[in-house]
PDB file of N, CA and C in Angstrom:
ATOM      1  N   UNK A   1      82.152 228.078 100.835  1.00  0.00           N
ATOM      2  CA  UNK A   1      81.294 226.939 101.084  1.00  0.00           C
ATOM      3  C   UNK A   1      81.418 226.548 102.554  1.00  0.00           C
ATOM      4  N   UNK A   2      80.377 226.265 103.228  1.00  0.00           N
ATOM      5  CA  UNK A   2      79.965 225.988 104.444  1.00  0.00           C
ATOM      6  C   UNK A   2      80.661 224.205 104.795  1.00  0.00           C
ATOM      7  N   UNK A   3      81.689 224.306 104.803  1.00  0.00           N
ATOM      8  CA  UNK A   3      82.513 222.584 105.247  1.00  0.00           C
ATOM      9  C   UNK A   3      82.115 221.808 106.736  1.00  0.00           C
ATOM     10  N   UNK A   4      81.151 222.459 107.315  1.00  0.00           N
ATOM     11  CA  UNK A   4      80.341 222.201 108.184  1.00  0.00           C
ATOM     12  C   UNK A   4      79.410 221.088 107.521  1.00  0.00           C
ATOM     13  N   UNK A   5      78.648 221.297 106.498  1.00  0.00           N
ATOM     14  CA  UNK A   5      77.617 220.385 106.219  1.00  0.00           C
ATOM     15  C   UNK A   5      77.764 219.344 105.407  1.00  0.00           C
ATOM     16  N   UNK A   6      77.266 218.029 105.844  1.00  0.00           N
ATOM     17  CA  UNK A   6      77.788 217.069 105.203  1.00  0.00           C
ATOM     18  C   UNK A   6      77.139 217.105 103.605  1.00  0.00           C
ATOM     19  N   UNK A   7      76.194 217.507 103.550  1.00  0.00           N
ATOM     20  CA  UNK A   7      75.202 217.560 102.328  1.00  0.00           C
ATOM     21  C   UNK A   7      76.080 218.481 100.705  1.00  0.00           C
ATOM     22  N   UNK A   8      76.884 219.519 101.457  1.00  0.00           N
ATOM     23  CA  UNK A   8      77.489 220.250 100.667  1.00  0.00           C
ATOM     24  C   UNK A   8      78.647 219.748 100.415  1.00  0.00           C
ATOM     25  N   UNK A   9      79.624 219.236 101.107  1.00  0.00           N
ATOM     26  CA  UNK A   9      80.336 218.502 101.036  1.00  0.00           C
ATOM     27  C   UNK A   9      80.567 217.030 100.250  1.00  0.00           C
ATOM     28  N   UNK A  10      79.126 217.073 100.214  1.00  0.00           N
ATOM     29  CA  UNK A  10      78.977 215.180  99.011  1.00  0.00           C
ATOM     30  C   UNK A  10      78.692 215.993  98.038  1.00  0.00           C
ATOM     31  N   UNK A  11      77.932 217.152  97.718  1.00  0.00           N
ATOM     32  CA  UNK A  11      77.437 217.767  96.102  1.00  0.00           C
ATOM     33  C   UNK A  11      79.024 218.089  95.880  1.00  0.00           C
ATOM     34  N   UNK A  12      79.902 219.020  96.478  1.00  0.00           N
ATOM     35  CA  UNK A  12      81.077 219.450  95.981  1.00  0.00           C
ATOM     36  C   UNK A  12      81.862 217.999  95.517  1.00  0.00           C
ATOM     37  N   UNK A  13      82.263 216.921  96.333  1.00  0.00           N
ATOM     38  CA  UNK A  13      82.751 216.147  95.862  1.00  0.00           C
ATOM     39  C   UNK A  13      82.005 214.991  94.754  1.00  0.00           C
ATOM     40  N   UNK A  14      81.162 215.002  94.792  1.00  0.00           N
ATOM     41  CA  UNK A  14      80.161 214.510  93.109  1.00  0.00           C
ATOM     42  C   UNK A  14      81.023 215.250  92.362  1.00  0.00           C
ATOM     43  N   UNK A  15      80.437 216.468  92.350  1.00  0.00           N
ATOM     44  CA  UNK A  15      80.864 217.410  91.512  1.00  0.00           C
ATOM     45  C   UNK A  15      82.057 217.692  90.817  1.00  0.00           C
ATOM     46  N   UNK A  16      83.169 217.360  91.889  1.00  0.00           N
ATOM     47  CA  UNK A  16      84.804 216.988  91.765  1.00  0.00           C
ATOM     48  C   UNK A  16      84.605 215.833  90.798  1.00  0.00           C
ATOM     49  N   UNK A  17      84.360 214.887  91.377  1.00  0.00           N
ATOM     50  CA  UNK A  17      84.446 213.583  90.651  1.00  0.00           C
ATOM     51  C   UNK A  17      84.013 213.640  89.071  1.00  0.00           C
ATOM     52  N   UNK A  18      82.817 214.189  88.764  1.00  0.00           N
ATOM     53  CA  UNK A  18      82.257 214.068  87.435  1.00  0.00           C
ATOM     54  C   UNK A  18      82.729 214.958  86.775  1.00  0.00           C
ATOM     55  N   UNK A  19      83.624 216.302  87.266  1.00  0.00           N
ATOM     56  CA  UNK A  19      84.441 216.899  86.203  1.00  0.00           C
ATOM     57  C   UNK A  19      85.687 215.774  86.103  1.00  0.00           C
ATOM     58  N   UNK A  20      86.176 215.478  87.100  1.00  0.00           N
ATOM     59  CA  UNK A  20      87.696 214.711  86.491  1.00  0.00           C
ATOM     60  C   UNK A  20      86.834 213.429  85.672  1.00  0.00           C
ATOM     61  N   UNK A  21      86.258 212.805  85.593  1.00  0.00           N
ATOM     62  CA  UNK A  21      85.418 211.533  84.904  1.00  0.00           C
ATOM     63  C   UNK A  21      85.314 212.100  83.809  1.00  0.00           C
ATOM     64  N   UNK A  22      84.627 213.404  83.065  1.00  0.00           N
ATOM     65  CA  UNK A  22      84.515 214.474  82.141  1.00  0.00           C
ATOM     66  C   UNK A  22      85.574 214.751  81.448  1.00  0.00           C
ATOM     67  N   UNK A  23      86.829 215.221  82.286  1.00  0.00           N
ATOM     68  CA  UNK A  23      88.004 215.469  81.196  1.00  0.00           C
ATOM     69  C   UNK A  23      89.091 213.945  81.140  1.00  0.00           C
ATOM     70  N   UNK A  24      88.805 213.032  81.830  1.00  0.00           N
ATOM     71  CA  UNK A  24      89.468 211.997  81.310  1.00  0.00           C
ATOM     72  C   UNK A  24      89.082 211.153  80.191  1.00  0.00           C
ATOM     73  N   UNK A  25      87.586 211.657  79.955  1.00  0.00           N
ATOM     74  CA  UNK A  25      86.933 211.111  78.896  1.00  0.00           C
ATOM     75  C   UNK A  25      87.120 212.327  77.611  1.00  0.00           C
ATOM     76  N   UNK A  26      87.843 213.189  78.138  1.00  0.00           N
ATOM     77  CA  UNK A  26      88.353 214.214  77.056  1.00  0.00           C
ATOM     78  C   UNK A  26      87.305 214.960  76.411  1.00  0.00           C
ATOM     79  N   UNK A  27      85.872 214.828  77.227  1.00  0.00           N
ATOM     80  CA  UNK A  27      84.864 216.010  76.893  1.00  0.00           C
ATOM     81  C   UNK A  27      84.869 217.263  77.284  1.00  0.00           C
ATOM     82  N   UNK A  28      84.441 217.785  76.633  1.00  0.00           N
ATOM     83  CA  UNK A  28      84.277 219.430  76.957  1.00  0.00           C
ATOM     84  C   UNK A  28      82.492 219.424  77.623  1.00  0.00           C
ATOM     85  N   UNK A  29      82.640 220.513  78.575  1.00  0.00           N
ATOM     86  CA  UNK A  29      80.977 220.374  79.204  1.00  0.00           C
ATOM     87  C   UNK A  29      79.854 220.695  78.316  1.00  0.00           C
ATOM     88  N   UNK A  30      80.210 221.136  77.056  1.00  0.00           N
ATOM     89  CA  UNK A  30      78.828 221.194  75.934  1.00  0.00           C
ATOM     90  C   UNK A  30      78.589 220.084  75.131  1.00  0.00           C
ATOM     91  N   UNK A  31      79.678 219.054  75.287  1.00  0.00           N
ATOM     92  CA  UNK A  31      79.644 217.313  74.409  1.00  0.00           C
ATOM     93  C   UNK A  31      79.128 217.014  75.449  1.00  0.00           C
ATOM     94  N   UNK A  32      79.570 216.712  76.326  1.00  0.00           N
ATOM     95  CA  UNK A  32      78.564 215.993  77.788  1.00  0.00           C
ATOM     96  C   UNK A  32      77.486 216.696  77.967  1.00  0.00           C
ATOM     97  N   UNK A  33      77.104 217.871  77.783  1.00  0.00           N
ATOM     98  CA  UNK A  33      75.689 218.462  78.263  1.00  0.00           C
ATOM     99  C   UNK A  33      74.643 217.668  76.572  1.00  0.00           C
ATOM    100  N   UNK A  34      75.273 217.823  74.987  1.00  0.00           N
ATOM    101  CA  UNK A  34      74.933 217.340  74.333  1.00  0.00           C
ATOM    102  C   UNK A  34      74.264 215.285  74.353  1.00  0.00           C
ATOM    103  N   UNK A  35      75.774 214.833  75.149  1.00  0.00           N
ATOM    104  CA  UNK A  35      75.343 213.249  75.397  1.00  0.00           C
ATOM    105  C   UNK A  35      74.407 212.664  76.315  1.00  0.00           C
ATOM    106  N   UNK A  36      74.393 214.098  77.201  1.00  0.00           N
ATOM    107  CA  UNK A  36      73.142 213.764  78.427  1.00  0.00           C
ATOM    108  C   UNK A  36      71.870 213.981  77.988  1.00  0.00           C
ATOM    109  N   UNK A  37      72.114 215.023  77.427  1.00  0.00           N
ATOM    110  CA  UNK A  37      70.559 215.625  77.312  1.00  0.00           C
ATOM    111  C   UNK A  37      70.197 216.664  78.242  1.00  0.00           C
ATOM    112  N   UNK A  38      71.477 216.823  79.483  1.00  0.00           N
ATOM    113  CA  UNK A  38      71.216 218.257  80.387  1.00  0.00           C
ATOM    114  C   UNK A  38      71.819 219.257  79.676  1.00  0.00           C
ATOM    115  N   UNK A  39      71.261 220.364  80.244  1.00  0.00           N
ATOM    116  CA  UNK A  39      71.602 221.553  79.956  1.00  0.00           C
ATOM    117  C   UNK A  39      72.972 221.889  80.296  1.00  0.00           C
ATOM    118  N   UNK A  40      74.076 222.535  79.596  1.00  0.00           N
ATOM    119  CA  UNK A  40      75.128 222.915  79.738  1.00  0.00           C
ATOM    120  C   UNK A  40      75.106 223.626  80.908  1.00  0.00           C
ATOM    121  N   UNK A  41      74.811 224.758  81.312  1.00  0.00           N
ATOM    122  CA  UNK A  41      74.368 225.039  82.948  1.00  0.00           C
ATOM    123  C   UNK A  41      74.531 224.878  83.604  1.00  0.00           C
ATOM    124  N   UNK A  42      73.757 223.463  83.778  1.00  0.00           N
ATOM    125  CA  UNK A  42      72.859 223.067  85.281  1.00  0.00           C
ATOM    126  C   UNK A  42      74.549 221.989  85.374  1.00  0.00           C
ATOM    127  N   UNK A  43      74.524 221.119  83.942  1.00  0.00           N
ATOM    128  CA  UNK A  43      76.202 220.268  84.330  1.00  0.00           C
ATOM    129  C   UNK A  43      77.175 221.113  84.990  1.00  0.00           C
ATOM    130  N   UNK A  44      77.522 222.450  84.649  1.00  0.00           N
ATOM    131  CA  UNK A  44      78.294 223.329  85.232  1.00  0.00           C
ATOM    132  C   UNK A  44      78.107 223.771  86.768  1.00  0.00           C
ATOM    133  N   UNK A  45      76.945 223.334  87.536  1.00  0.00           N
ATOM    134  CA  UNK A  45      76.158 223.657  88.618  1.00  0.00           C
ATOM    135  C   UNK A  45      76.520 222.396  89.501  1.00  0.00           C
ATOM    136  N   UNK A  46      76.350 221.570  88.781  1.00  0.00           N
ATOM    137  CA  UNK A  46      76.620 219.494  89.580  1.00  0.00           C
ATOM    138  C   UNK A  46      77.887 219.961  89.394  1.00  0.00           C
ATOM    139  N   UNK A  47      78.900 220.369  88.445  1.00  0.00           N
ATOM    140  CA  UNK A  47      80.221 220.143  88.914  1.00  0.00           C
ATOM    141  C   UNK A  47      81.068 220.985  89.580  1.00  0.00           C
ATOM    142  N   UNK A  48      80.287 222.062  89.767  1.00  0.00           N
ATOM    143  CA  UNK A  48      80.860 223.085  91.256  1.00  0.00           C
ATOM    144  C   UNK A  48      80.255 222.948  92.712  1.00  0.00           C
ATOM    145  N   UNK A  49      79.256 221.662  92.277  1.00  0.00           N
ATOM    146  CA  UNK A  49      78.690 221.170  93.579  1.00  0.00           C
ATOM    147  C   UNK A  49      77.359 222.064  94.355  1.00  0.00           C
ATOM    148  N   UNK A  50      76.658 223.004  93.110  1.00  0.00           N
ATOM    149  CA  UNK A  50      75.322 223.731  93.879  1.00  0.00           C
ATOM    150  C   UNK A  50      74.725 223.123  93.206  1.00  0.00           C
ATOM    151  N   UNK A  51      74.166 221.704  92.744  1.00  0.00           N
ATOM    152  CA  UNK A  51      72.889 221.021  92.569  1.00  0.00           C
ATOM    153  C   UNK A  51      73.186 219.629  93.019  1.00  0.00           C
ATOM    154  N   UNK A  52      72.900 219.146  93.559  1.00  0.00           N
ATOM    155  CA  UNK A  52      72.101 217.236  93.521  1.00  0.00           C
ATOM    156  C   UNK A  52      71.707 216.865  92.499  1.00  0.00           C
ATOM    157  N   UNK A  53      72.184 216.579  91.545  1.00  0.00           N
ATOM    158  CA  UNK A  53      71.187 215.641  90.430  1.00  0.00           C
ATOM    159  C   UNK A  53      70.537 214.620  90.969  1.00  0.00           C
ATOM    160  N   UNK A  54      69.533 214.623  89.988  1.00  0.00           N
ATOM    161  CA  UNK A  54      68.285 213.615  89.816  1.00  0.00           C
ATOM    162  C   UNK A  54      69.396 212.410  89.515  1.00  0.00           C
ATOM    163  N   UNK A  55      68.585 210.910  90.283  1.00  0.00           N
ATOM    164  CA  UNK A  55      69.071 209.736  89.399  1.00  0.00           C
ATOM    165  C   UNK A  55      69.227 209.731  88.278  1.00  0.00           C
ATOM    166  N   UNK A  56      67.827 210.496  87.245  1.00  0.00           N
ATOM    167  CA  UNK A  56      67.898 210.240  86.006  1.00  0.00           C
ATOM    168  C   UNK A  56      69.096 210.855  85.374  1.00  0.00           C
ATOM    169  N   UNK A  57      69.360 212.164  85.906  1.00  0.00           N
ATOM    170  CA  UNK A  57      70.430 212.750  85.023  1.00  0.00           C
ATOM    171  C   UNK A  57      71.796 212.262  85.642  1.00  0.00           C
ATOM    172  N   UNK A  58      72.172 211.345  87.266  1.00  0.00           N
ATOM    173  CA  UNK A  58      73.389 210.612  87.538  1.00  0.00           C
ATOM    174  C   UNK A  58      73.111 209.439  86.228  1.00  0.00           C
ATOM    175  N   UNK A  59      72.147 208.634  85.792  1.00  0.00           N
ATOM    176  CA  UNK A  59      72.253 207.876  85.029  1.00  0.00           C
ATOM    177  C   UNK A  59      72.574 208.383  83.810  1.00  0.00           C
ATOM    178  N   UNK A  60      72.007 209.199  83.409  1.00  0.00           N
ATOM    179  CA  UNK A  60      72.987 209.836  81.877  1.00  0.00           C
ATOM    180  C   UNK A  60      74.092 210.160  81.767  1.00  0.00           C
ATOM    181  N   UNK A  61      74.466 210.288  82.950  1.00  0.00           N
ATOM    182  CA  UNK A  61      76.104 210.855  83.360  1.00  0.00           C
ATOM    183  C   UNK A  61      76.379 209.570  83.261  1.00  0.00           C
ATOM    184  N   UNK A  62      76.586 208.501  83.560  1.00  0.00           N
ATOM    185  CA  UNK A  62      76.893 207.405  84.014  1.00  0.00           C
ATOM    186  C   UNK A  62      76.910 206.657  82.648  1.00  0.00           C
ATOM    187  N   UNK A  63      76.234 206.570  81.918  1.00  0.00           N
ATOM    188  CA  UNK A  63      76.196 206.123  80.438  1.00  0.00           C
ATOM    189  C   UNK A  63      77.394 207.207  79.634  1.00  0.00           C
ATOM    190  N   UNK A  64      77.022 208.459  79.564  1.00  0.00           N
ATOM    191  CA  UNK A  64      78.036 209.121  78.874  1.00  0.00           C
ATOM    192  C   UNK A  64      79.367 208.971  79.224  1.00  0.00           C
ATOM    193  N   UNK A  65      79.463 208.936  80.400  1.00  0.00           N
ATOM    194  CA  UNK A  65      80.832 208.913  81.078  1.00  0.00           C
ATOM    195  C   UNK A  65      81.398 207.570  80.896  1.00  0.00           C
ATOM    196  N   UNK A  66      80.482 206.272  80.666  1.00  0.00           N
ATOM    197  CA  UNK A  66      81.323 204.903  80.874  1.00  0.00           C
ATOM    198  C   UNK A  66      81.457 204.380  81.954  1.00  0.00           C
ATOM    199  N   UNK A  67      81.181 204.965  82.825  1.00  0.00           N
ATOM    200  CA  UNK A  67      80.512 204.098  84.386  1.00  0.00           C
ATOM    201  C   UNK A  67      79.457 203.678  84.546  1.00  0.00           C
ATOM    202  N   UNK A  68      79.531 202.884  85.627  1.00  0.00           N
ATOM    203  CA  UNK A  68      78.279 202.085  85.971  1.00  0.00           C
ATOM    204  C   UNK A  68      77.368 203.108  87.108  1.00  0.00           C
ATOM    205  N   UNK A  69      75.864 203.084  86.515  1.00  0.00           N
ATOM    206  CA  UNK A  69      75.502 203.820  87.501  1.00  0.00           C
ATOM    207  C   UNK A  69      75.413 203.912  89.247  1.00  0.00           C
ATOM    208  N   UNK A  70      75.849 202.592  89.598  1.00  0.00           N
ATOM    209  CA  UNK A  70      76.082 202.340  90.810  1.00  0.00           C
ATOM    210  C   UNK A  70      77.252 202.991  91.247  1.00  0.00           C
ATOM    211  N   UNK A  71      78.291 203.551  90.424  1.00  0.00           N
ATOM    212  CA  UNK A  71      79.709 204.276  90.885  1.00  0.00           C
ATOM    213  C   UNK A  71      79.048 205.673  91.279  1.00  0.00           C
ATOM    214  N   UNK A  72      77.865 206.401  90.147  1.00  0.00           N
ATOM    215  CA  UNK A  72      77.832 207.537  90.786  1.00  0.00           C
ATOM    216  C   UNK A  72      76.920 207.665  91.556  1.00  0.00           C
ATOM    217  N   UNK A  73      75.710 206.602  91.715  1.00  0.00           N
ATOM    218  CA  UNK A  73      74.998 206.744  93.052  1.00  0.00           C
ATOM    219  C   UNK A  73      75.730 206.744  94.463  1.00  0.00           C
ATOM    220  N   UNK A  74      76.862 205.761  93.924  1.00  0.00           N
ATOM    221  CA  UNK A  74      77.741 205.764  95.668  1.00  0.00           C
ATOM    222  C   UNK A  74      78.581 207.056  95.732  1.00  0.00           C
ATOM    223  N   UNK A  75      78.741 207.785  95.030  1.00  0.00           N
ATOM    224  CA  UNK A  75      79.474 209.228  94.789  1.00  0.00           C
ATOM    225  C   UNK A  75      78.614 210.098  95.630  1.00  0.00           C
ATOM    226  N   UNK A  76      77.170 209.814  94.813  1.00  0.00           N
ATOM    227  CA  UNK A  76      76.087 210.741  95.005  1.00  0.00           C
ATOM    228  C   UNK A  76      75.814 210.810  96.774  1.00  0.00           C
ATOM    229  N   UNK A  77      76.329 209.478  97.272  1.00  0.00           N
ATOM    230  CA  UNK A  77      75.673 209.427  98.219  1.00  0.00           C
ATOM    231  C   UNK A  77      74.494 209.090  98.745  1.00  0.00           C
ATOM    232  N   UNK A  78      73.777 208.255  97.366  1.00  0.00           N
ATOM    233  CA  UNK A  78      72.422 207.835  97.042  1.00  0.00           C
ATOM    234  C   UNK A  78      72.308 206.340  97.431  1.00  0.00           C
ATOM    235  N   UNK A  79      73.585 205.507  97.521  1.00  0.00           N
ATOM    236  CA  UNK A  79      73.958 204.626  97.325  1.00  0.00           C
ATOM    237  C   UNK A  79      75.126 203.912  98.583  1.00  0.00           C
ATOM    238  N   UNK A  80      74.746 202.978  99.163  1.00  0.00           N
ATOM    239  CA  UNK A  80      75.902 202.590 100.493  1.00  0.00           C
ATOM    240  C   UNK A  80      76.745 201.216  99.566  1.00  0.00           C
ATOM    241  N   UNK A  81      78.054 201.459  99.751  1.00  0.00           N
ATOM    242  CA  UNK A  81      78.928 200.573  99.065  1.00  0.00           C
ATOM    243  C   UNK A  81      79.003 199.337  99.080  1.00  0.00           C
ATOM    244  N   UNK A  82      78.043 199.568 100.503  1.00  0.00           N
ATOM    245  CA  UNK A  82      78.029 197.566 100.621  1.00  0.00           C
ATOM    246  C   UNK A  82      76.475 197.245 100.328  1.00  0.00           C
ATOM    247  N   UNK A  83      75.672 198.041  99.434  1.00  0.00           N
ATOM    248  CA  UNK A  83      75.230 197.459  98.639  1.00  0.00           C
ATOM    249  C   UNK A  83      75.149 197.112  97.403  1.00  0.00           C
ATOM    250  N   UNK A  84      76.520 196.896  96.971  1.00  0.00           N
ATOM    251  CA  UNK A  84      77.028 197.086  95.871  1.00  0.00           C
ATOM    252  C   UNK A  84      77.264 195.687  95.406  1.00  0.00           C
ATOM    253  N   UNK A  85      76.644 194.575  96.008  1.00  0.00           N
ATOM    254  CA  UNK A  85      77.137 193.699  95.800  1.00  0.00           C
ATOM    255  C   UNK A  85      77.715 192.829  94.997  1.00  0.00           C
ATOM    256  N   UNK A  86      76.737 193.222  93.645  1.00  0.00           N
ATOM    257  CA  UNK A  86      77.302 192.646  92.138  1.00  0.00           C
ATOM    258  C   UNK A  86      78.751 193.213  91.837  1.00  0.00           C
ATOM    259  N   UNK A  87      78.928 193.660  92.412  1.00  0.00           N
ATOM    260  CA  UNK A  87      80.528 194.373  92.377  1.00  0.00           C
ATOM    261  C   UNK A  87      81.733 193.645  92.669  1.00  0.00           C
ATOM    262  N   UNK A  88      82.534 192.565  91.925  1.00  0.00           N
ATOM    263  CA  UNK A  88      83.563 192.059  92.634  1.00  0.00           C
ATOM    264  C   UNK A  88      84.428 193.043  93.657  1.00  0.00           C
ATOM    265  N   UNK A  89      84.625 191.696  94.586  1.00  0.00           N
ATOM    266  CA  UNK A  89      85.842 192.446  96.037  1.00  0.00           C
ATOM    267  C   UNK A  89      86.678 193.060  95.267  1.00  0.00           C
ATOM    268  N   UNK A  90      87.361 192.640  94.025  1.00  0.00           N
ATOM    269  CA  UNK A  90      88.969 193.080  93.815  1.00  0.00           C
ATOM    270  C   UNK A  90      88.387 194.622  93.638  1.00  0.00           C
ATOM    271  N   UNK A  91      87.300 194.935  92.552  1.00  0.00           N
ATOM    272  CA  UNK A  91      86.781 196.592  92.126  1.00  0.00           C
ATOM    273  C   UNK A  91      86.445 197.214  93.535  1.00  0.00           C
ATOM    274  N   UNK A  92      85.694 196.813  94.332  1.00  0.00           N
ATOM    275  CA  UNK A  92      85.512 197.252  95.990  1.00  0.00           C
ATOM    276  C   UNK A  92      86.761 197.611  96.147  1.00  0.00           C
ATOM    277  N   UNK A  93      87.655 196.731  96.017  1.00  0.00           N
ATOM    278  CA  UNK A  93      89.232 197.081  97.070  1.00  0.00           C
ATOM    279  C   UNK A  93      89.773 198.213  96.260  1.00  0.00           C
ATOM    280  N   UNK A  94      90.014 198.362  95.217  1.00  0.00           N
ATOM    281  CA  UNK A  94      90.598 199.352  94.177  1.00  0.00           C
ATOM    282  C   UNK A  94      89.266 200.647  94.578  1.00  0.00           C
ATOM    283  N   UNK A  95      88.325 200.539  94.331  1.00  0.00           N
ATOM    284  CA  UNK A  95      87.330 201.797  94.659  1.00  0.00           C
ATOM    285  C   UNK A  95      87.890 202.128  96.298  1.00  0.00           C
ATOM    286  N   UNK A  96      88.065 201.754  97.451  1.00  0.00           N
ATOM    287  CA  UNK A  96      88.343 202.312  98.886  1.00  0.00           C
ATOM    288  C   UNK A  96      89.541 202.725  98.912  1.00  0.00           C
ATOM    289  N   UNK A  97      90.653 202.418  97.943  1.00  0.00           N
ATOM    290  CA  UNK A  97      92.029 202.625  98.464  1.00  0.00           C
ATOM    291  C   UNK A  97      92.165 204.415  98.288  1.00  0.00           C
ATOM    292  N   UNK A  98      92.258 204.624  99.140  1.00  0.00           N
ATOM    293  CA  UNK A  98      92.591 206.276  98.993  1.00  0.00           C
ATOM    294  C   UNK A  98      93.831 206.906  98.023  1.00  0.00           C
ATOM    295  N   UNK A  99      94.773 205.837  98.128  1.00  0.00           N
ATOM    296  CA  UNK A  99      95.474 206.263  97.216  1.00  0.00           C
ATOM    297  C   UNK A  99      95.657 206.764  96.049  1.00  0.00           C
ATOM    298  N   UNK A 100      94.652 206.116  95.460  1.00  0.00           N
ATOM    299  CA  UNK A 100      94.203 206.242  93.620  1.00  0.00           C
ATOM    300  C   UNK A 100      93.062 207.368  93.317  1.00  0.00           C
ATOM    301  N   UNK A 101      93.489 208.320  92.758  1.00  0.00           N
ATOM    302  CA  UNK A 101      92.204 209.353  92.670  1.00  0.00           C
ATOM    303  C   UNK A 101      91.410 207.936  91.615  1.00  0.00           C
ATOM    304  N   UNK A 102      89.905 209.320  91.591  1.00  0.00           N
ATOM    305  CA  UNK A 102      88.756 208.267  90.841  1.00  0.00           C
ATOM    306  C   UNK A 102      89.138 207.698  89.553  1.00  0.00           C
ATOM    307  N   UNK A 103      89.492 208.594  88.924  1.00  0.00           N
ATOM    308  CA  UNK A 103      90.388 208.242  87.275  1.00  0.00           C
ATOM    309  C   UNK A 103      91.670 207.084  87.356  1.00  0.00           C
ATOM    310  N   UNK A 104      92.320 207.084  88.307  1.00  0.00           N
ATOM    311  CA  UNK A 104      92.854 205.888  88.233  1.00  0.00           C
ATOM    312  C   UNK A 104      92.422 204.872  88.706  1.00  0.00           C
ATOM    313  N   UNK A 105      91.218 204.588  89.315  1.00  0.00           N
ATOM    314  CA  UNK A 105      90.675 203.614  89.803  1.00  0.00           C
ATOM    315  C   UNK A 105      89.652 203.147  89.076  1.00  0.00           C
ATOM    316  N   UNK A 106      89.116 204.010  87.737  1.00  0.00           N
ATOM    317  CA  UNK A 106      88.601 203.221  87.210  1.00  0.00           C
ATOM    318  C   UNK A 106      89.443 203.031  85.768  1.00  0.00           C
ATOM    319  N   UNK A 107      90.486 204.048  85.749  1.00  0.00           N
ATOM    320  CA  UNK A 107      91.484 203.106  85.145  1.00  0.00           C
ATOM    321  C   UNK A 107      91.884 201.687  85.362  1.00  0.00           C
ATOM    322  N   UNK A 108      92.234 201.110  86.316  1.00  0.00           N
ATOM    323  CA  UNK A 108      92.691 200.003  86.885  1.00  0.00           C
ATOM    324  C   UNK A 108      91.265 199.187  86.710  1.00  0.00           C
ATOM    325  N   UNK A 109      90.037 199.224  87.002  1.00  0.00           N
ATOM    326  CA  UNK A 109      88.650 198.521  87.175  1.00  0.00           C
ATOM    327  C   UNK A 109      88.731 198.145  85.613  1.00  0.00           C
ATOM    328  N   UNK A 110      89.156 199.178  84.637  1.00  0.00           N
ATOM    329  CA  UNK A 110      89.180 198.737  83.357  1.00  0.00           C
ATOM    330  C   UNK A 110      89.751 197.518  82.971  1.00  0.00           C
ATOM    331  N   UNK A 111      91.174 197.664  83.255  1.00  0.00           N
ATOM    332  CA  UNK A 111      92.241 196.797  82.907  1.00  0.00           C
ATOM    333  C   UNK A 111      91.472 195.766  83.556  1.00  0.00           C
ATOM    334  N   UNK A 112      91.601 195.319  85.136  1.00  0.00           N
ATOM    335  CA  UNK A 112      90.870 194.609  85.449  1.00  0.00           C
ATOM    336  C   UNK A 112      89.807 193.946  85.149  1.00  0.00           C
ATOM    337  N   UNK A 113      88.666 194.417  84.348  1.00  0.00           N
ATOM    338  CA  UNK A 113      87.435 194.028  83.765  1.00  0.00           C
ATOM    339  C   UNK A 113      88.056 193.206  82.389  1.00  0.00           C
ATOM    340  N   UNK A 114      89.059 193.747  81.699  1.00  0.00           N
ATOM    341  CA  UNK A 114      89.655 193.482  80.395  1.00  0.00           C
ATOM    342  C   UNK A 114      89.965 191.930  80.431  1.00  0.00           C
ATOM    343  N   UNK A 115      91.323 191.662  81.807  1.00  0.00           N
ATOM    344  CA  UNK A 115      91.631 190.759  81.710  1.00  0.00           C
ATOM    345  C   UNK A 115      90.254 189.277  82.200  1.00  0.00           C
ATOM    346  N   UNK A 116      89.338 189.882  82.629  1.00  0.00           N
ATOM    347  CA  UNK A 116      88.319 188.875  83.161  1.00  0.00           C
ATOM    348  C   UNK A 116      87.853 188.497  81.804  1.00  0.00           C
ATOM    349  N   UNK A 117      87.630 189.673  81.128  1.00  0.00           N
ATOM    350  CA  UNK A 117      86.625 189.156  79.567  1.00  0.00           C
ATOM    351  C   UNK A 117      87.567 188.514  78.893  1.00  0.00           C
ATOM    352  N   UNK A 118      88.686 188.492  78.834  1.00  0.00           N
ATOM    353  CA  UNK A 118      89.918 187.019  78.058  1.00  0.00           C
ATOM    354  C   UNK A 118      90.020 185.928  79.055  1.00  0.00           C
ATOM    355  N   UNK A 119      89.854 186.109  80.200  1.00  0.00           N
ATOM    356  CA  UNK A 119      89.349 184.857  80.706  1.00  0.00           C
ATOM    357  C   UNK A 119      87.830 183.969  80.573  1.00  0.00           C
ATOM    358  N   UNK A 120      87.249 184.632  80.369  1.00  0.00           N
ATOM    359  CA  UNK A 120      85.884 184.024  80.080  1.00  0.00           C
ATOM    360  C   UNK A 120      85.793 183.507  79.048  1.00  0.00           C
ATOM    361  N   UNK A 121      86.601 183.923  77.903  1.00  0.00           N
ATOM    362  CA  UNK A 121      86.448 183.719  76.284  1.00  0.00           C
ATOM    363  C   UNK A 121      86.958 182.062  76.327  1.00  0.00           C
TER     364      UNK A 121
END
C-alpha cells in the first residue's frame, strides 16, 4: 500500500477500525454482512481498506455495530470532529486520547453514557 496517500491511508484505517468494532462485538463478517445488508465481500474490501463505503452502508455499520453514525463518519473522514457537537467534551476527550485503541474508548463512552442515564433517572 502506497503510505504516501492520505486517501488510502483513511480507507486502511476505517477499515482497521470496523474490523476491531466487528470482533469486539463478537461477529463474524457473514453476521455483520447478514445485519447490514452488504455483501460479505465488499465488508471484507472496507476492512482491508480497498473501498470507501457509501454513508448508507457507514450507517448500517454504525447501527449493527452500536455506534453512533457520527463515530464512523469521523473515521471515514466524512466528518470533522468539531462538528460533532452534540457530543459531550468528556466523549470528545476519551475519543482524542491516543492512548485508548477504538474498543476501549468506546468501552469507556459506554460506561460513561451508563452512569449519565442513572443520573437522569
Amino acid at each position: 500500500m502506497d503510505m504516501s496517500d492520505p486517501w488510502k491511508l483513511q480507507r486502511a484505517a476505517l477499515g482497521a477500525y470496523i474490523r476491531g468494532q466487528r470482533k469486539l462485538a463478537n461477529l463474524s463478517l457473514r453476521e455483520l454482512s447478514r445485519l447490514t445488508q452488504v455483501s460479505n465481500p465488499y465488508l471484507s474490501q472496507i476492512e482491508r481498506g480497498l473501498h470507501q463505503p457509501s454513508v448508507r452502508v457507514l450507517k448500517s455499520l454504525a447501527e449493527a455495530l452500536d455506534l453512533s453514525a457520527e463515530t464512523l463518519l469521523t473515521q471515514a473522514g466524512l466528518l470533522d470532529e468539531d462538528e460533532e457537537e452534540s457530543e459531550p467534551s468528556t466523549e470528545r476527550a476519551i475519543r482524542s486520547d491516543p492512548r485508548l485503541s477504538p474498543g476501549q474508548q468506546e468501552a469507556l463512552i459506554a460506561v460513561y453514557r451508563s452512569y449519565i442515564a442513572i443520573e437522569d433517572d
